[in-house]
N, C-alpha and C. Protein backbone atom coordinates (compact mmCIF):
# COMPACT_ATOMS: atom_id res chain seq x y z
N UNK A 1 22.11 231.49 105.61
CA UNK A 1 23.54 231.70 105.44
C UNK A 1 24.05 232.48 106.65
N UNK A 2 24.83 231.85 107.35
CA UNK A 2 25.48 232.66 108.14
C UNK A 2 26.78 233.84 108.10
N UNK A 3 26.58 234.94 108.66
CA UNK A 3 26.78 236.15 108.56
C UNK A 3 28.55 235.85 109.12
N UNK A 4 29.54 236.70 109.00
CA UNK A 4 30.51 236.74 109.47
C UNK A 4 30.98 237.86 111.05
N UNK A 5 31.09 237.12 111.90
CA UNK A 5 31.06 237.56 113.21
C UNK A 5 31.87 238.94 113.49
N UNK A 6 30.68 239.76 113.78
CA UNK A 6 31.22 241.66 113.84
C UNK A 6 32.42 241.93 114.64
N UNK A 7 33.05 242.63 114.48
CA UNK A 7 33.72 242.97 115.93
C UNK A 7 33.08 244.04 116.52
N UNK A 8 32.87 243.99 117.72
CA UNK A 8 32.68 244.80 118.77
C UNK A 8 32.94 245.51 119.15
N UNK A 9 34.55 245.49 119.21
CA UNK A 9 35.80 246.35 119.69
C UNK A 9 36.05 247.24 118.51
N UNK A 10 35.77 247.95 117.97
CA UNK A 10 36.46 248.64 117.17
C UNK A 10 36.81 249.74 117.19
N UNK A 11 36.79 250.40 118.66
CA UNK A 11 37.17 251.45 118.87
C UNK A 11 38.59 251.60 119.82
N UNK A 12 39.07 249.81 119.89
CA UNK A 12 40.32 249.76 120.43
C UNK A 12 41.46 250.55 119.74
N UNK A 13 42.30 250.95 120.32
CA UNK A 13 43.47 251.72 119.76
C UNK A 13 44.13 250.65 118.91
N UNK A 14 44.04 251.45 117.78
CA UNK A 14 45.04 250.54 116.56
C UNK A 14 46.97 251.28 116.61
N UNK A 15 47.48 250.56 116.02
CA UNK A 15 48.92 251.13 115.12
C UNK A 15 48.55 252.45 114.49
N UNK A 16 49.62 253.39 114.39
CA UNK A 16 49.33 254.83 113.62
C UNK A 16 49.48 254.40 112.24
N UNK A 17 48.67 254.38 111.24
CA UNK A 17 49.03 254.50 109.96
C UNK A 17 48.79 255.40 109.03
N UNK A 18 49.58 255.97 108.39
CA UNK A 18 49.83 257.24 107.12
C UNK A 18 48.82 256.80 106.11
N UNK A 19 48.04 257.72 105.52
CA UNK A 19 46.91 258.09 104.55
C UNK A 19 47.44 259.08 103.71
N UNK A 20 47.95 258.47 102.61
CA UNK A 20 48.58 259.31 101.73
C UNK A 20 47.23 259.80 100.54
N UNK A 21 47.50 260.76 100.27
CA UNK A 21 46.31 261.31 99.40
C UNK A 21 47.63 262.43 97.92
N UNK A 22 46.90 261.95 96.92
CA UNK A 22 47.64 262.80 95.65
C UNK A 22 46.55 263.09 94.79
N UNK A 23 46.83 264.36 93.91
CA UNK A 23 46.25 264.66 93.09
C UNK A 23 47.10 265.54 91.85
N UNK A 24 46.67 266.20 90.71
CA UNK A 24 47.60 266.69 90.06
C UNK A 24 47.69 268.13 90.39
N UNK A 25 46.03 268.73 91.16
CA UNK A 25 46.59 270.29 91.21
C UNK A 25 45.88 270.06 92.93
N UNK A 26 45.89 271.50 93.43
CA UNK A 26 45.37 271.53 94.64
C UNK A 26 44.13 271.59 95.00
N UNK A 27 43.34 271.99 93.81
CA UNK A 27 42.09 271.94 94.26
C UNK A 27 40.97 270.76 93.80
N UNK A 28 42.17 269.88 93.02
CA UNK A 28 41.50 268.69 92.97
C UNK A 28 41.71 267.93 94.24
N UNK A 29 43.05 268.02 94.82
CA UNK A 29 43.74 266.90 96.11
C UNK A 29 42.08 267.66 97.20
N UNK A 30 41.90 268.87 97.31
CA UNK A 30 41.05 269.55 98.25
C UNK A 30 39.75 268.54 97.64
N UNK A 31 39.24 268.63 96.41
CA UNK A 31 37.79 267.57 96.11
C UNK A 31 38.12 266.37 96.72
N UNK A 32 39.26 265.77 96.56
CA UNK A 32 39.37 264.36 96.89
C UNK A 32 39.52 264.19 98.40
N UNK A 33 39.61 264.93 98.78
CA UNK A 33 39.64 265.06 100.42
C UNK A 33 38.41 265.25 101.16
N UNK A 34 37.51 265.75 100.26
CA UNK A 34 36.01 266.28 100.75
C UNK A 34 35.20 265.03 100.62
N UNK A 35 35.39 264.17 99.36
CA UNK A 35 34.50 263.59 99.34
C UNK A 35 35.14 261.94 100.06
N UNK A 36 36.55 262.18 100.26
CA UNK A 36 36.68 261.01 101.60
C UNK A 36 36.26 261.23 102.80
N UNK A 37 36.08 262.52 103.39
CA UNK A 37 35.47 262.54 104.75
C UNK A 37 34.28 262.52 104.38
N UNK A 38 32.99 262.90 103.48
CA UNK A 38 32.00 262.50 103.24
C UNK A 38 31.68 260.83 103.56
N UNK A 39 32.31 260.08 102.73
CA UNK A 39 32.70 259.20 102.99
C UNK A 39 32.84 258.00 103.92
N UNK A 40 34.03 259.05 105.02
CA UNK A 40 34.03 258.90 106.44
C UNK A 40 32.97 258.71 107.19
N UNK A 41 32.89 260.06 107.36
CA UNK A 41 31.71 260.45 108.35
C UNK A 41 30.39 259.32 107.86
N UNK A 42 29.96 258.88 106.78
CA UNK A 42 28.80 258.25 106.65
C UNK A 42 29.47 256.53 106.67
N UNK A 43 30.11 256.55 106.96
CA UNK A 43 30.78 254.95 107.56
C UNK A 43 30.09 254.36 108.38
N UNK A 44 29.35 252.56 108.06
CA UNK A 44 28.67 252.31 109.00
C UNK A 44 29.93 251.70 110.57
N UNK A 45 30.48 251.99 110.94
CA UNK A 45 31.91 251.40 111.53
C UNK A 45 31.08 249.72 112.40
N UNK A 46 30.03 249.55 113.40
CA UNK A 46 29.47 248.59 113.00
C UNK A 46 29.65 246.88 112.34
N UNK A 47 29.13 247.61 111.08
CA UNK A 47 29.35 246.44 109.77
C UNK A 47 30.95 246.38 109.51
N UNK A 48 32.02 247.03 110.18
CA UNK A 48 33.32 246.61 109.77
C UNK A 48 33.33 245.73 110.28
N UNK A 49 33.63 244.51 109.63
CA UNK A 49 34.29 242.91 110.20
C UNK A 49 35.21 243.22 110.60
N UNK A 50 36.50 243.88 110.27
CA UNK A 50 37.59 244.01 111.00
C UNK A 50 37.99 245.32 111.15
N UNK A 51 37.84 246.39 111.71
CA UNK A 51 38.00 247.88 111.23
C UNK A 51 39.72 248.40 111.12
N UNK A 52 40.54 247.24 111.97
CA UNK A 52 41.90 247.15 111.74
C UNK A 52 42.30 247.05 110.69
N UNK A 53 41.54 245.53 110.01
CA UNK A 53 41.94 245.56 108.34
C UNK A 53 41.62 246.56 107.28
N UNK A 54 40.71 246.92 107.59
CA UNK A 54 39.91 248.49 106.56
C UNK A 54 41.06 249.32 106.42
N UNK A 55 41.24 249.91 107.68
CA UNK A 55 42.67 251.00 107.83
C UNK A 55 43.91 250.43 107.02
N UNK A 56 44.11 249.27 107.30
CA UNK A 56 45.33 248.38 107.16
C UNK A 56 45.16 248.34 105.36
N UNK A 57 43.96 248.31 104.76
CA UNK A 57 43.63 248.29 103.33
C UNK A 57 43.52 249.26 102.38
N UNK A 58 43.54 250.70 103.57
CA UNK A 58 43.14 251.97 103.02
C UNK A 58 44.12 252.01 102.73
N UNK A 59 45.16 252.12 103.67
CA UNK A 59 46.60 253.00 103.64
C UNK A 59 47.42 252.44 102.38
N UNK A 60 47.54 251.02 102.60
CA UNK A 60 47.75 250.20 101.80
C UNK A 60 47.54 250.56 100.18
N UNK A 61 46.12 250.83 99.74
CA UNK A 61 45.42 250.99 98.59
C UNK A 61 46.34 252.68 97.95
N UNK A 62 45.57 253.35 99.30
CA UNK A 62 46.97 254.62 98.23
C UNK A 62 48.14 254.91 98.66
N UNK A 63 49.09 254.05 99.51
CA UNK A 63 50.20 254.18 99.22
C UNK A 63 50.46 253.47 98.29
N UNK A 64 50.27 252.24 97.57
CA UNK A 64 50.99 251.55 96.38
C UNK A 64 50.23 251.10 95.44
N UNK A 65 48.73 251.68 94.90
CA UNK A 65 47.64 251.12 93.81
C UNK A 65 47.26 252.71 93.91
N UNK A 66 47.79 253.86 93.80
CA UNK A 66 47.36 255.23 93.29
C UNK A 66 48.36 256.18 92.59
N UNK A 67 47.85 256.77 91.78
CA UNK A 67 49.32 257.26 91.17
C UNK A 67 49.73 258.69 91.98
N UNK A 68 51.07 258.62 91.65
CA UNK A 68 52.01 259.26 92.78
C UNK A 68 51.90 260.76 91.88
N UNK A 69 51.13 261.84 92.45
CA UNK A 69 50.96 263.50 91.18
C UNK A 69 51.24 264.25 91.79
N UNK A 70 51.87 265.59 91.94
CA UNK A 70 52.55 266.16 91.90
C UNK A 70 52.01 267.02 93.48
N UNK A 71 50.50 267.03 93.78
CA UNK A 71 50.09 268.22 95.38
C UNK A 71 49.84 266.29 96.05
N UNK A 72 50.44 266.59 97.51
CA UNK A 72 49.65 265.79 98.28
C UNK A 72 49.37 266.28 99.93
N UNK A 73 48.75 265.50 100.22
CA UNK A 73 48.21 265.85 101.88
C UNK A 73 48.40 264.49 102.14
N UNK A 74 48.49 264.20 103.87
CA UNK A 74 48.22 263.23 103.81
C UNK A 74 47.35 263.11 105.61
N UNK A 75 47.37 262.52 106.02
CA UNK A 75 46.65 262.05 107.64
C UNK A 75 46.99 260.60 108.26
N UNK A 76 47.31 261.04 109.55
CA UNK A 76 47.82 259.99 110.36
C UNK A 76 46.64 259.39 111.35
N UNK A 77 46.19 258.07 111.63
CA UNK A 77 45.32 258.04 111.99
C UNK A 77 45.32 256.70 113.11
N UNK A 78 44.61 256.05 113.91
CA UNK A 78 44.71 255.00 114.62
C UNK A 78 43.57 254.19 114.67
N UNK A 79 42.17 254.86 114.34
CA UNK A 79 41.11 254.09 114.62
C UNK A 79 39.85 254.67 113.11
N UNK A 80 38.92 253.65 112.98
CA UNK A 80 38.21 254.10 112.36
C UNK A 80 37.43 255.64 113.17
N UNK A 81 37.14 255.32 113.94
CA UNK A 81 36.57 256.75 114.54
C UNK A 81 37.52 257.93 114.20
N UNK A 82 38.74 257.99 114.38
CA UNK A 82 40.06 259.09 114.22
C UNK A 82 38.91 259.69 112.08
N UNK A 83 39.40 258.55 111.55
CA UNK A 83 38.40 259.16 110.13
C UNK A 83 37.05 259.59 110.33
N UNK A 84 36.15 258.84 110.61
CA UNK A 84 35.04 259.26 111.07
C UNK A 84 34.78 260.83 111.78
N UNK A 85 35.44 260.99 112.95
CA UNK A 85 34.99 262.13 114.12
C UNK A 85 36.03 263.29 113.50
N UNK A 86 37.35 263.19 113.07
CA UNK A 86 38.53 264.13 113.07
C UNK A 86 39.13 264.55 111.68
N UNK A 87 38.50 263.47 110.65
CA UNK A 87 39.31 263.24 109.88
C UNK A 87 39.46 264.70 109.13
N UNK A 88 39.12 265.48 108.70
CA UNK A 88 39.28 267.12 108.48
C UNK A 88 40.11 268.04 109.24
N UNK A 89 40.28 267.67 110.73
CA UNK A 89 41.03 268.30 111.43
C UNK A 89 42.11 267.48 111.04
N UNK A 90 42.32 266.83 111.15
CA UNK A 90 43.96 265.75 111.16
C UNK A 90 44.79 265.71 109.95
N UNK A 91 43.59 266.16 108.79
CA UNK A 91 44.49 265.90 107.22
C UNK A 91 45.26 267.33 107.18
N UNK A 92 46.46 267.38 107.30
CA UNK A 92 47.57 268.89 106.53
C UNK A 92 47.19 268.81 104.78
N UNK A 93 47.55 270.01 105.67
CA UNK A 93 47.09 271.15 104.49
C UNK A 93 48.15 270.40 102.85
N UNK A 94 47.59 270.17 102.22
CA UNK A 94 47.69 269.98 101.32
C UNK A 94 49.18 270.72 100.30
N UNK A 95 50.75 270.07 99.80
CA UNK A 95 51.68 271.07 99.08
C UNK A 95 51.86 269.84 98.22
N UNK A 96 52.79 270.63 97.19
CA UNK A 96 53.45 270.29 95.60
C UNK A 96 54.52 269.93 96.11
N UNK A 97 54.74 268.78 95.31
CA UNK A 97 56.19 267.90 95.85
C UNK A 97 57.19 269.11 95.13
N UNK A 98 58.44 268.73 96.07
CA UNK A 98 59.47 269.92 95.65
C UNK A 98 60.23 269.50 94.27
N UNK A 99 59.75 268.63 93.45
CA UNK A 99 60.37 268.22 92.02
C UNK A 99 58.96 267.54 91.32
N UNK A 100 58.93 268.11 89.90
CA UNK A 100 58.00 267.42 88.77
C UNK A 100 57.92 265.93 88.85
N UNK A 101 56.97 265.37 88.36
CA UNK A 101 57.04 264.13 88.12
C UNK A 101 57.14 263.80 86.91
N UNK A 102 57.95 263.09 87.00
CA UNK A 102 58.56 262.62 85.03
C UNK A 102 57.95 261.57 84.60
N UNK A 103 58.54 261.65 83.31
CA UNK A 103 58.09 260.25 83.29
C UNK A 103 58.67 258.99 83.21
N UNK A 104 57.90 258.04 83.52
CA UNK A 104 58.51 256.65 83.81
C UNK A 104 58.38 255.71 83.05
N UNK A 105 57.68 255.63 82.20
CA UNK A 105 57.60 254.38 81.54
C UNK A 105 56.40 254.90 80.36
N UNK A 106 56.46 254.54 79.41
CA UNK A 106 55.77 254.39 78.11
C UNK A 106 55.43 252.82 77.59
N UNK A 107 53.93 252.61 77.54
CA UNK A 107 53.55 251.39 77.54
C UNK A 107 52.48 251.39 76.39
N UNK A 108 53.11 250.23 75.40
CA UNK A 108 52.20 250.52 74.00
C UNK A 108 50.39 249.64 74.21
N UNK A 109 50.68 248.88 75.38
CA UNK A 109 49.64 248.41 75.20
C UNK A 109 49.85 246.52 75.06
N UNK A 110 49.20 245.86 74.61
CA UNK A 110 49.62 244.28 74.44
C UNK A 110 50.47 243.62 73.72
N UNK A 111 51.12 244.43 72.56
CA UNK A 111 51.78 244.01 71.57
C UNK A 111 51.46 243.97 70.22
N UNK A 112 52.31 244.59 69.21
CA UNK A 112 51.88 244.75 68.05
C UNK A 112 50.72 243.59 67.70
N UNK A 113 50.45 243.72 66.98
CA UNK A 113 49.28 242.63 65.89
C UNK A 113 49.85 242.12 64.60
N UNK A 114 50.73 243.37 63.80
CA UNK A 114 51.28 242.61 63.17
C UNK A 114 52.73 243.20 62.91
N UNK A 115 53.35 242.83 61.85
CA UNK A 115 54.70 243.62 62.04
C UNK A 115 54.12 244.84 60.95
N UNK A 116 55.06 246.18 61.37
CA UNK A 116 55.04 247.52 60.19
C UNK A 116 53.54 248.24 61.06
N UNK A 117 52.89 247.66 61.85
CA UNK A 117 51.19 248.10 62.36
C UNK A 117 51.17 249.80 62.27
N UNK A 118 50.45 250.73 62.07
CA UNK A 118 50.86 251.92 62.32
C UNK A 118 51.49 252.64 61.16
N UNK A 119 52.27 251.97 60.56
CA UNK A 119 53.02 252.69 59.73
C UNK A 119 51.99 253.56 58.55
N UNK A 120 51.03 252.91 58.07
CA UNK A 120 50.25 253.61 57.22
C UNK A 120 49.84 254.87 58.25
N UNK A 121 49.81 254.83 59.38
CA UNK A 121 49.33 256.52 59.96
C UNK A 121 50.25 257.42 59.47
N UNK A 122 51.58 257.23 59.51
CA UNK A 122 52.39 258.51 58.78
C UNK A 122 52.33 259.51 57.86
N UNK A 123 51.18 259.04 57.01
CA UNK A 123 50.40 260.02 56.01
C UNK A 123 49.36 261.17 56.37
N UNK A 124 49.24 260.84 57.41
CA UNK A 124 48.48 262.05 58.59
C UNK A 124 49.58 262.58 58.61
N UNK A 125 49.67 264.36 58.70
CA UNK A 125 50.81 265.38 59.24
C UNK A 125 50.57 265.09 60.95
N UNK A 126 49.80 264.98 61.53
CA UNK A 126 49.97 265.13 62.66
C UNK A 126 50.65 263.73 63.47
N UNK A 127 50.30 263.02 63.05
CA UNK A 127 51.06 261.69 63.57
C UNK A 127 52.07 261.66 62.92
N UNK A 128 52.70 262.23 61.89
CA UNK A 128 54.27 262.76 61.23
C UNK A 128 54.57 263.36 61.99
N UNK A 129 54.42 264.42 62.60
CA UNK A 129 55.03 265.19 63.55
C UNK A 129 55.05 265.10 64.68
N UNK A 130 54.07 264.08 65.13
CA UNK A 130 54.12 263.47 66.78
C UNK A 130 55.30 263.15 66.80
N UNK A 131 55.13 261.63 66.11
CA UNK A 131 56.79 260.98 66.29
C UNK A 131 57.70 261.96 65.53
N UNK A 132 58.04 262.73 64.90
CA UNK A 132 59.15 263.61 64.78
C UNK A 132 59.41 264.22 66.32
N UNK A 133 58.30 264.49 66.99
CA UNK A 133 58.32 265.37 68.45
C UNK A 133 58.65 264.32 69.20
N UNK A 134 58.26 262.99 69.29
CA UNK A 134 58.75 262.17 70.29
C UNK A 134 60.50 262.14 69.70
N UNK A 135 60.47 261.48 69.32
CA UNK A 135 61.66 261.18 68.57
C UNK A 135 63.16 262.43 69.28
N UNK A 136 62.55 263.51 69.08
CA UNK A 136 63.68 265.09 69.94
C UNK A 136 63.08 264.55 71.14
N UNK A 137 62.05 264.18 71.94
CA UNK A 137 62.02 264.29 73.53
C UNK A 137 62.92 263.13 73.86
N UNK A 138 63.32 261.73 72.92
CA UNK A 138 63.65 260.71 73.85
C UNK A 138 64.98 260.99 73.71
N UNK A 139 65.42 261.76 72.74
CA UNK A 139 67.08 262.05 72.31
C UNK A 139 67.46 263.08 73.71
N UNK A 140 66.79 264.01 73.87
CA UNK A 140 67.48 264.79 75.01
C UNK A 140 66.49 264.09 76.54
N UNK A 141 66.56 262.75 76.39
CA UNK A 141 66.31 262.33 77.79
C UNK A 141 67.26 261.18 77.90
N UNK A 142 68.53 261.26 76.93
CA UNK A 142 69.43 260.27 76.30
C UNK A 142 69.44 259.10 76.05
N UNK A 143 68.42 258.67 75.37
CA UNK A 143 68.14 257.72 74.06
C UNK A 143 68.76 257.40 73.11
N UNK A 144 69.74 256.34 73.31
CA UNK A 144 70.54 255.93 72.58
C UNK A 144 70.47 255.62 70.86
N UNK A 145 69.27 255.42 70.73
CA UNK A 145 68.37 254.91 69.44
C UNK A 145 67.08 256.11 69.08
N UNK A 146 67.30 256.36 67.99
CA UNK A 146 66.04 257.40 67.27
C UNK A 146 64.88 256.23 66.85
N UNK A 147 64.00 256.91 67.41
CA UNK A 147 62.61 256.22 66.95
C UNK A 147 62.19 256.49 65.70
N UNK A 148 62.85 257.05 65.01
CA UNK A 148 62.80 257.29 62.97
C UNK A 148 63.47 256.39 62.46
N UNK A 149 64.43 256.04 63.46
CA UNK A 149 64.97 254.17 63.06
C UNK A 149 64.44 253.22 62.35
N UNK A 150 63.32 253.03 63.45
CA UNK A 150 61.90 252.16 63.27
C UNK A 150 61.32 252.35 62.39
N UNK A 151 61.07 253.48 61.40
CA UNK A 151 60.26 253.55 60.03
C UNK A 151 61.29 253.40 58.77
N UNK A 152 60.86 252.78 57.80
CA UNK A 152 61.48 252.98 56.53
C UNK A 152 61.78 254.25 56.49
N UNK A 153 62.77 255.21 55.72
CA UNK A 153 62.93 256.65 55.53
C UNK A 153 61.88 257.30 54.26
N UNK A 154 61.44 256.55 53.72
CA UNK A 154 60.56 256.85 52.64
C UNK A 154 58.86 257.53 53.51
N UNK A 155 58.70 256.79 54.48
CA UNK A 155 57.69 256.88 55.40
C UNK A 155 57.51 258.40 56.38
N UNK A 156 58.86 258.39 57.01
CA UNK A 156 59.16 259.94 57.52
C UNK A 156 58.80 261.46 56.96
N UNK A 157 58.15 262.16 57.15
CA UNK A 157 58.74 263.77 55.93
C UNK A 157 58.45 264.39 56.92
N UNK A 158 60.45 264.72 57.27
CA UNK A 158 61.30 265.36 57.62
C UNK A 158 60.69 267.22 57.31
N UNK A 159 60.19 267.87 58.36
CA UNK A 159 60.28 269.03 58.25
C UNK A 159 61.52 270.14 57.52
C-alpha cells in the first residue's frame, strides 16, 4: 500500500492563525494549556502530510467545535515549529471574559417517546421543585408561557 507523499517543507512560513483555548476556571484553561504543549513539543512534524492543514484544523477545531467558558488564552502562531519550539512563550496569560456566559439553549434530547412522559416523576419532591425552580428562572428571563402549563394542575404541589 502506498503511503501518502510527506511534505518536506514544513517549516515554510504559513498565514498567522489564532489558537483559541477556553476553560471554565483558570487553572483548568492553565491544565489545558500544559498538556497541549506536551503535546506539541512531542509532535512528530515529519509525519505531517500537510502541516498547513493541521494548523488550518487546529484553529478551526477550537474556534467553532469547543465550548465557548468563561477564562481564555489564546496564541498566534505561523508554523508547526512556532507550537512545537515557542508554544509556552507565545500563549498570554490566560483572563475571564468581561460578561458570564448564559445560557443558550436547553435541549431535551430526541423527542418525547410518548405523550404525558415524565409526568409520573412529579411525585418525587425534588423533581416538584425542580420544575417549580425552572418554571421562576424562565419567567424572569421573559418567558412568555409557564412551564406548569404543561402539567395537569392536579400533578403540581405548589409550595
Amino acid at each position: 500500500m502506498d503511503s501518502p507523499e510527506r511534505n518536506t517543507s514544513y517549516s515554510a512560513k504559513l498565514e498567522p492563525r489564532i489558537l483559541v483555548f477556553s476553560a471554565a476556571d483558570e487553572t483548568s484553561l492553565k491544565t489545558i494549556l500544559g498538556a497541549y504543549q506536551t503535546y506539541f513539543s512531542s509532535l512528530d512534524t515529519p509525519r505531517l502530510i500537510d502541516p498547513n492543514a493541521f494548523i488550518d484544523a487546529l484553529s478551526s477545531t477550537l474556534a467553532k467545535h469547543r465550548s465557548k467558558l468563561p477564562w481564555k488564552a489564546f496564541v498566534i502562531v505561523r508554523t508547526v515549529e512556532d507550537l512545537q519550539n515557542s508554544f509556552g512563550k507565545r500563549v498570554l496569560a490566560p483572563v475571564r471574559s468581561s460578561r458570564p456566559v448564559g445560557l443558550h439553549m436547553v435541549f431535551n434530547g430526541q423527542g418525547a417517546q410518548y405523550a404525558q412522559m415524565g409526568q409520573e416523576l412529579l411525585q418525587y419532591p425534588v423533581y416538584n421543585e425542580s420544575i417549580i425552580h425552572a418554571d421562576k428562572v424562565l419567567n424572569t428571563l421573559g418567558c412568555k408561557w409557564s412551564l406548569l402549563s404543561k402539567y395537569p394542575s392536579d400533578y403540581i404541589k405548589l409550595a
